[in-house]
Protein backbone atom coordinates (compact mmCIF):
# COMPACT_ATOMS: atom_id res chain seq x y z
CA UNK A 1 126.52 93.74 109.25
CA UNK A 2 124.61 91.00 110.48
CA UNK A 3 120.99 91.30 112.38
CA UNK A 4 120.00 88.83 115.14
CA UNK A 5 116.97 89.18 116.65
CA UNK A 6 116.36 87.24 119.74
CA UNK A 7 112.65 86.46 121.32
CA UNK A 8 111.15 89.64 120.20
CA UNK A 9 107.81 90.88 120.97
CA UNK A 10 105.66 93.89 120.73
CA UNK A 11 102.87 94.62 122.67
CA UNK A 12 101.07 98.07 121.88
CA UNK A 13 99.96 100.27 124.68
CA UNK A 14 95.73 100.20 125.23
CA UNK A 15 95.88 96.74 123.41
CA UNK A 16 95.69 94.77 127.07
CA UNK A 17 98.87 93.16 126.65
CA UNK A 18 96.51 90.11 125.28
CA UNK A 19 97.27 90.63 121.35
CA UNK A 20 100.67 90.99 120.83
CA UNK A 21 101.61 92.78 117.44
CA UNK A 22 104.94 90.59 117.35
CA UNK A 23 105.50 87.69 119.31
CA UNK A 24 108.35 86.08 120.28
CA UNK A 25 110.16 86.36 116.80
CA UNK A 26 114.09 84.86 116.89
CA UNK A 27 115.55 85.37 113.74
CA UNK A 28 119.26 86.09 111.84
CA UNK A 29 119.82 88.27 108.91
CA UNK A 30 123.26 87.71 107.60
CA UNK A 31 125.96 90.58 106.63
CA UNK A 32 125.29 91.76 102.87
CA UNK A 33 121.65 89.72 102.57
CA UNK A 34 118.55 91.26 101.11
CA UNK A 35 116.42 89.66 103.16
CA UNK A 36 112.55 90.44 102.97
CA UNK A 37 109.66 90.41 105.23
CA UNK A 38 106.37 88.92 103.88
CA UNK A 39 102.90 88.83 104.89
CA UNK A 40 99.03 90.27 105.14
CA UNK A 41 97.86 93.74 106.20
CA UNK A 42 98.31 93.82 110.10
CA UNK A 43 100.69 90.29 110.09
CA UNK A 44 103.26 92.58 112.27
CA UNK A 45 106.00 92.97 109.73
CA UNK A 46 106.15 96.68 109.44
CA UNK A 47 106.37 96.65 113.89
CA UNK A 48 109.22 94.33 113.26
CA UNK A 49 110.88 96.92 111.12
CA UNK A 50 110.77 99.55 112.50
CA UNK A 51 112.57 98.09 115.88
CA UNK A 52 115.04 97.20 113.79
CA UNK A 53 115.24 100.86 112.86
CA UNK A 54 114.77 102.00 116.29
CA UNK A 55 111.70 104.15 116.11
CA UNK A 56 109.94 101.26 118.22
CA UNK A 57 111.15 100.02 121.45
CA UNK A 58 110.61 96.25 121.87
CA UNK A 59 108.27 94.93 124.76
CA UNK A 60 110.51 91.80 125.31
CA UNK A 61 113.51 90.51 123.68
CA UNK A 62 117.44 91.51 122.24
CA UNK A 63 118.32 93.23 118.87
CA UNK A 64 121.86 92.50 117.73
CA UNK A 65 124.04 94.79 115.33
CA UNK A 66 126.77 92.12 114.93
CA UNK A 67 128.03 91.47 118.54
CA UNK A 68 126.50 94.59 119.65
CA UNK A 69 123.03 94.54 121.29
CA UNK A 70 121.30 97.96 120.38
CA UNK A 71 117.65 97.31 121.60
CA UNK A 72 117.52 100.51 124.01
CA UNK A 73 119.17 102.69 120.96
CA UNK A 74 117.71 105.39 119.66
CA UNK A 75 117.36 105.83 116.36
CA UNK A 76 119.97 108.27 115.33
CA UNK A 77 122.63 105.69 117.03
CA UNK A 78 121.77 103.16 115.13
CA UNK A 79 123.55 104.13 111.93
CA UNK A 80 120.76 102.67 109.74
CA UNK A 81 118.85 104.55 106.66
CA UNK A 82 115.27 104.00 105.67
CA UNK A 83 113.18 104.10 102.53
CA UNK A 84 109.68 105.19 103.32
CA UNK A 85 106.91 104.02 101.53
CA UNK A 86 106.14 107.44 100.46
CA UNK A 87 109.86 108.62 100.24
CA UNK A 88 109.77 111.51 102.60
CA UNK A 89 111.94 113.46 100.41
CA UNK A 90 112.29 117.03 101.94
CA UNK A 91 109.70 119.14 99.28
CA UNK A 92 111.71 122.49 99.92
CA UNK A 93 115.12 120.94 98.86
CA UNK A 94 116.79 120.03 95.99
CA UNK A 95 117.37 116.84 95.09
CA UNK A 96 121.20 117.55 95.82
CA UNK A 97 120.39 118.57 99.25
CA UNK A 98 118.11 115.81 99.93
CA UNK A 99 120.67 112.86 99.13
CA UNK A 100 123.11 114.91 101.11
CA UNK A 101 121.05 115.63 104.07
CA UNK A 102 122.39 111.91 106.03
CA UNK A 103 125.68 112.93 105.84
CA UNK A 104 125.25 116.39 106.64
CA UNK A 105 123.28 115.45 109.52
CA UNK A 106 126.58 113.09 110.45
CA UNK A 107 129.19 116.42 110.47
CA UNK A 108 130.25 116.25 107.22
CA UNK A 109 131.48 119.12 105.16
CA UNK A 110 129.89 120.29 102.55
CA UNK A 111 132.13 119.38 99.62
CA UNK A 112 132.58 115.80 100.57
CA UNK A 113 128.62 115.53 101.23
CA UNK A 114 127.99 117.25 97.89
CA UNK A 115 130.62 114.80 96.75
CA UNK A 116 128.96 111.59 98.05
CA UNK A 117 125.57 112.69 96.83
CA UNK A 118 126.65 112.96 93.27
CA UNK A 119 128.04 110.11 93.63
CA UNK A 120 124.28 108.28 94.59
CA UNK A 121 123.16 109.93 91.80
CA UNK A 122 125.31 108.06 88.99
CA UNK A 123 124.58 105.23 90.81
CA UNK A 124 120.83 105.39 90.43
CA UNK A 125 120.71 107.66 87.43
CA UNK A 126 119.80 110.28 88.65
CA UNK A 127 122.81 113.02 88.79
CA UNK A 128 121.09 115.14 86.00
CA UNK A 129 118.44 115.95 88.05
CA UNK A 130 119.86 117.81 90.62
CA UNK A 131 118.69 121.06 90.82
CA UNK A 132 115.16 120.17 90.93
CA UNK A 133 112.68 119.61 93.65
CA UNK A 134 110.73 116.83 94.45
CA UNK A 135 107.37 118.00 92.78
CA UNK A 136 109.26 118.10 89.30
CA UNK A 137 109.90 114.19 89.30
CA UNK A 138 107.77 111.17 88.39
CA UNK A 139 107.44 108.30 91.23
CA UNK A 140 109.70 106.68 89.53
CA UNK A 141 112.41 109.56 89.81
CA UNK A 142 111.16 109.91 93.38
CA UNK A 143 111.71 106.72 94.81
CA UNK A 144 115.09 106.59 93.09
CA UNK A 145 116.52 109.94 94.90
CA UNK A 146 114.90 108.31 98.04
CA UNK A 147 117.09 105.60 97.58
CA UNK A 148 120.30 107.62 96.47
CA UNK A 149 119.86 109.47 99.97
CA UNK A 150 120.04 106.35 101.69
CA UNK A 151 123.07 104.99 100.34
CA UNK A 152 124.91 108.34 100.20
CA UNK A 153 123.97 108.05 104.44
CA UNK A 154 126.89 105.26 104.72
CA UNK A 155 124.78 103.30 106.96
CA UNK A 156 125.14 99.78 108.13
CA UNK A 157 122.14 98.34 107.03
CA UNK A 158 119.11 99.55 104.51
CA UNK A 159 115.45 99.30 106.09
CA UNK A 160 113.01 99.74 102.92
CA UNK A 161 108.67 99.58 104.04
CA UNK A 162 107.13 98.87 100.99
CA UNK A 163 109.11 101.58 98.84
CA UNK A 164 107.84 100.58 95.55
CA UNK A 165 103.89 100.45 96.47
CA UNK A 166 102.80 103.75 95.64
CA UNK A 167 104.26 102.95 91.52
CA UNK A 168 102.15 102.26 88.71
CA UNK A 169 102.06 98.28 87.41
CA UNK A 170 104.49 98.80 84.62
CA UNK A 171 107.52 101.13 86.71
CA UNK A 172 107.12 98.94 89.51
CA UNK A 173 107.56 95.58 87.72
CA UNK A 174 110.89 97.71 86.23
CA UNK A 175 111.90 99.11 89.40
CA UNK A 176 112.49 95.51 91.12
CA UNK A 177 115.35 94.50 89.17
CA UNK A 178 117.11 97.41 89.56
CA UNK A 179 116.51 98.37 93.03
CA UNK A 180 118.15 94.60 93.56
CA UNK A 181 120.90 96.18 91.39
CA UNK A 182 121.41 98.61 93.43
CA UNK A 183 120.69 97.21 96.74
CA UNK A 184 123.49 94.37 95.93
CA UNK A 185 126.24 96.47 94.65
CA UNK A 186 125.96 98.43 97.56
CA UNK A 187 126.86 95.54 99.96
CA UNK A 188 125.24 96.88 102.98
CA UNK A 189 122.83 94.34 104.68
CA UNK A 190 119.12 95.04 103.64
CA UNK A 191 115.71 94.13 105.41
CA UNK A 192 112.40 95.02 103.03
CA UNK A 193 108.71 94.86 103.64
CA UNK A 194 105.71 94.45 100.99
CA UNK A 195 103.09 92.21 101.13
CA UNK A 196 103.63 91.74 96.85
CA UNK A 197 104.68 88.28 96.53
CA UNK A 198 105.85 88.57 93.35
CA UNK A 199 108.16 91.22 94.99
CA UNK A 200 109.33 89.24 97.08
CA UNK A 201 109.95 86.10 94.79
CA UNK A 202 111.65 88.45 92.39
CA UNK A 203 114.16 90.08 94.78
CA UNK A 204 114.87 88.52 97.86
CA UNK A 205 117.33 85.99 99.03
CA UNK A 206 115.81 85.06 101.69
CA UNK A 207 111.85 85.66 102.79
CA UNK A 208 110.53 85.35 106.32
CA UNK A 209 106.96 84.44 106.01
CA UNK A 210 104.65 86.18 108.34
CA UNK A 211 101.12 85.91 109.97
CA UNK A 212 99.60 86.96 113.05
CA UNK A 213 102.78 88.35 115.09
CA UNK A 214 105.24 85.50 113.97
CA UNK A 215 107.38 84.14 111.35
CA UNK A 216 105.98 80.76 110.03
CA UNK A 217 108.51 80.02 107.48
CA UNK A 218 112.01 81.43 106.52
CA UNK A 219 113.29 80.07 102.82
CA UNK A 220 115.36 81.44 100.13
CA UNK A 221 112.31 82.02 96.83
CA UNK A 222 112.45 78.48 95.44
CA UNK A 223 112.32 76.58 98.65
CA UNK A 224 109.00 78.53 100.08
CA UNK A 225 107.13 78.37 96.89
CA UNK A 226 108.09 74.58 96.45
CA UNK A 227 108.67 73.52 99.54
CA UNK A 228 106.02 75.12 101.89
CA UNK A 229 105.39 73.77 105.46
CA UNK A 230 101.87 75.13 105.80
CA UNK A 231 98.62 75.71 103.41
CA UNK A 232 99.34 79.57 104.45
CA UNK A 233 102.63 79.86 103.02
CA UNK A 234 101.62 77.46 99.77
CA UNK A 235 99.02 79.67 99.75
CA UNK A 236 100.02 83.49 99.89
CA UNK A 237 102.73 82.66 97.57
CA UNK A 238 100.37 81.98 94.83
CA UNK A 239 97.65 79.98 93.64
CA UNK A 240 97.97 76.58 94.54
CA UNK A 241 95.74 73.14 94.38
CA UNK A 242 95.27 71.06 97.55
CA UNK A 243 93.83 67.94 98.39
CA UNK A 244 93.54 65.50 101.54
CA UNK A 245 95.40 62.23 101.74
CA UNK A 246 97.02 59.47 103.78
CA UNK A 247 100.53 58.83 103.51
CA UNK A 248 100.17 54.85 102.26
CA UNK A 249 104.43 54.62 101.46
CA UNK A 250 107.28 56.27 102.34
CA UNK A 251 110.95 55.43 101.07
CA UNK A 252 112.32 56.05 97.11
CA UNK A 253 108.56 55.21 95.94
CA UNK A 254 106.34 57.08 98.54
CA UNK A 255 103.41 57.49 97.09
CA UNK A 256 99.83 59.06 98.83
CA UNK A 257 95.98 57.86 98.51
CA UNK A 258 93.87 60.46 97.72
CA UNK A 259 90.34 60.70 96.55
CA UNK A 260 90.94 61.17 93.06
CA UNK A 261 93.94 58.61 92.89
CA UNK A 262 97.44 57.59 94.12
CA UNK A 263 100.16 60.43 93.72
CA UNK A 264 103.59 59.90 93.84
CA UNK A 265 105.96 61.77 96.30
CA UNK A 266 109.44 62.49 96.38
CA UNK A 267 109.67 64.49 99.58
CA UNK A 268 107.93 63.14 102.78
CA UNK A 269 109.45 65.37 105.42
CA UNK A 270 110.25 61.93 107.43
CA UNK A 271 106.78 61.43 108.21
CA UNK A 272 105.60 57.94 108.72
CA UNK A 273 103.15 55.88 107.11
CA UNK A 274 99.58 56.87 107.44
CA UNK A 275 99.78 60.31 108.38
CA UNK A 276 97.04 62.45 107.11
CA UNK A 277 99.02 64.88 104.96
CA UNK A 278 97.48 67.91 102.35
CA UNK A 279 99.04 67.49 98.77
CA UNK A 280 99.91 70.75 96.70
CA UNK A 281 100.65 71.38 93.48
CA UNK A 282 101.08 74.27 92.04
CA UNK A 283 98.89 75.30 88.69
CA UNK A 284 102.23 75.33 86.54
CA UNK A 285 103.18 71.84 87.47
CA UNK A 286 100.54 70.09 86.13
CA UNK A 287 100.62 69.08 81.85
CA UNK A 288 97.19 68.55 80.97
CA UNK A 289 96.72 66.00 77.96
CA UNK A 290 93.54 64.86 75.91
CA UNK A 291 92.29 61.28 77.87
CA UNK A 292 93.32 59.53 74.48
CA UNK A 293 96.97 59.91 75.38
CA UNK A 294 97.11 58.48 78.67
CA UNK A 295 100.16 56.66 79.66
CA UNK A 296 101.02 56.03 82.77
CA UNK A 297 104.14 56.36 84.74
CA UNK A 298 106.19 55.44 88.00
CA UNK A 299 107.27 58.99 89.35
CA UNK A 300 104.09 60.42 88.26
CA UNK A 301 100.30 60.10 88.55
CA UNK A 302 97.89 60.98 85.90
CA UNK A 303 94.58 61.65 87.21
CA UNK A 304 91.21 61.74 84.87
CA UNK A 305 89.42 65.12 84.69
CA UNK A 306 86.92 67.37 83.17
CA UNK A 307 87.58 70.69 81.63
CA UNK A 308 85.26 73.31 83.44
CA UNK A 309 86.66 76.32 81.50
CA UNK A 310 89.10 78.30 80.63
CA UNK A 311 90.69 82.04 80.63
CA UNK A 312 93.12 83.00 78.06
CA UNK A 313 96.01 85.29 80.16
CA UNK A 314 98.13 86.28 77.34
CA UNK A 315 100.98 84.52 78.20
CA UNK A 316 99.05 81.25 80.06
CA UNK A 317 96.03 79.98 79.38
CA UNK A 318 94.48 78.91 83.01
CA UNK A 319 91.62 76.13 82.74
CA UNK A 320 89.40 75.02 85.80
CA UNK A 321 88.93 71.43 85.81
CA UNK A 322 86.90 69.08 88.10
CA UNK A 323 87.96 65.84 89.86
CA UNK A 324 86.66 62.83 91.80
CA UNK A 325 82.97 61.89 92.26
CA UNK A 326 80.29 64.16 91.66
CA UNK A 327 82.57 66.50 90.16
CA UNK A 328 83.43 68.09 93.69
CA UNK A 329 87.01 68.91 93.43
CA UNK A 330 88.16 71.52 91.40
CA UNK A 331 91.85 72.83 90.31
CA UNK A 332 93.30 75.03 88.31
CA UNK A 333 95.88 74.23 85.72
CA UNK A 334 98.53 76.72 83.69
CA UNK A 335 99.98 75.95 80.33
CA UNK A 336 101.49 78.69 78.02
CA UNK A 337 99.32 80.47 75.80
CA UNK A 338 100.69 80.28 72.60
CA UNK A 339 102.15 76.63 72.99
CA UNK A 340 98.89 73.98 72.85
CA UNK A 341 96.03 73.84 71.24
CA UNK A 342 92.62 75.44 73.34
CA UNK A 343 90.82 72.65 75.00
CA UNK A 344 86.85 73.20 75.68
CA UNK A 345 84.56 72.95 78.57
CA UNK A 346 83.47 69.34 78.59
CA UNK A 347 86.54 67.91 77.22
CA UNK A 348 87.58 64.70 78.73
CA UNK A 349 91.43 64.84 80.22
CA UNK A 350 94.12 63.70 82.05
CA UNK A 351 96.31 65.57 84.44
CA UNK A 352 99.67 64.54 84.86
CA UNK A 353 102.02 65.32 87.89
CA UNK A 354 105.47 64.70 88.40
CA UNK A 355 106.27 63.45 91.93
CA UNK A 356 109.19 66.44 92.96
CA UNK A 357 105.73 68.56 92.17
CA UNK A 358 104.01 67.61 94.89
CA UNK A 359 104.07 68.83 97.74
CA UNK A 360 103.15 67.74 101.34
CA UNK A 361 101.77 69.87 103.95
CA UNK A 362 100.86 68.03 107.57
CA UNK A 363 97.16 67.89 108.08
């Protein structure tokens, strides 16, 4: 089932009409996606959810089920499940009972709902654990039967707010890969909120970026952590290093003057010589070499710097190094752990970036 969501907008009641939580949103989720919704506390992503679900009414604008426009429908004629950030499993039921609850709620008898239950179960491993109640499971074991009871409702679409937040580190870092699993081989059409970028990265298709009431950016993974249009995207996506420029070439060889040096682009987004642009890079996608073994290079610019410190992560070492006059600019640069040898505070060096690393953002 596709999702099409035209001019949107939510204004809460007592708010003045002045601060909208969602404004003006058009967007299109396609049939069988598992699409995600990113963004801060407050951005207006869990609003937007939840009149997709039905259990807000819009202020303004159409929601689309396919060719059907379902904005004034309540919830219950929506065919569409939800997974709760706290699960909502029904504490006095089984776990049975609570996966078959959707389709008992739809008319159906009691052996096929049984049946369709179990079946959720297998799927998410969960069918030996039937007879229990909620309070006997881990969060783990919880958020899976919350799941199973969403598939088993044979909805059109899946509507999931934040399901895995209330996990530990380690079962939620498990738990993404296999609630994609499951998500996918169900085929239904699937809309997810979390503000855990990593989340999102991991899972998602496609991720509407979010601030404020609006979308800013809509990518698959790869394209909105490489390819941001704003410092807020390059930003909440993960760490990033930014500096002001002027675009001094465009064409094959486009290269921009900063104050710490010349850096070669390969993307200009067809802007024109001598616009004011911001440069990122991403820690990850610099190399960092002693100064001795400088060589220099068309399609990438190697800039001197000074090693600040360092932090040993286990798997990366991240060093802080300083840039430019007087020290002023300072970035941060990841190389694995195990894989070079530990450079010092003080240590002269040179930072080398590849031009399809850099990024340009419009000042």
């Amino acid at each position: 089932m596709q999702i099409t969501l035209e001019d949107i907008t939510k204004v809460y009641e007592g708010s003045g009409g002045k601060t909208p939580a969602v404004s003006d949103i058009s967007l299109r989720i396609d049939s069988g996606e598992f699409f995600f919704l990113l963004g801060p506390s407050g951005c207006g992503k869990t609003t937007l959810l939840r009149m997709i679900s039905g259990l807000l009414e819009p202020t303004a604008g159409s929601i689309y089920f396919d060719d059907r426009e379902v904005s004034d429908l309540p919830v219950e004629k929506r065919n569409t499940a939800m997974v709760f950030q706290g699960y909502a499993l029904w504490p006095h039921m089984t776990v049975l009972d609570n996966v078959a609850f959707g389709p008992k709620m739809q008319g159906v008898g009691r052996k096929q709902r049984h049946q369709y239950a179990d079946e959720q179960l297998t799927t998410v491993q969960m069918n030996g654990f039937s007879r229990r109640k909620p309070n006997q499971l881990s969060g783990g074991q919880q958020q899976r039967v919350a799941l199973a009871r969403a598939l088993a409702a044979k909805a059109d679409c899946l509507l999931l707010d934040e399901p895995l937040s209330s996990l530990d580190a380690r079962l939620r870092l498990h738990m993404r890969g296999e609630l994609r699993r499951l998500v996918k081989s169900s085929g239904m059409t699937a809309v997810y909120v979390t503000h855990d970028q990593k989340e999102a990265l991991s899972m998602a298709d496609r991720i509407a970026v979010m601030d404020a009431g609006q979308i800013v950016q809509v990518g698959t993974p790869e394209q909105l952590y490489n390819q941001p249009d704003t410092r807020f995207v390059a930003d909440f996506l993960g760490e990033a290093n930014f500096i002001d420029g002027r675009l001094v070439e465009t064409g094959p060889s486009a290269k921009v003057e900063t104050p710490v040096g010349t850096l070669p682009v390969s993307d200009t987004k067809t802007m024109a010589t001598g616009t004011a642009v911001t440069c990122c890079i991403r820690p990850e996608h610099i190399t960092l070499t002693p100064d001795r073994d400088e060589k220099q290079s068309d399609d990438s610019a190697s800039l001197p710097a000074t090693i600040v410190s360092s932090m040993y992560l286990g798997e990366i070492r991240q060093y802080t190094c300083s840039l430019g006059e007087e020290d002023r600019i300072i970035w941060k640069i990841s190389v694995l752990g195990g894989l070079s040898k530990k450079m010092n505070a003080g240590d002269r060096v040179i930072l080398r970036i590849p031009a399809d690393n850099t990024a340009l953002l419009e000042s």
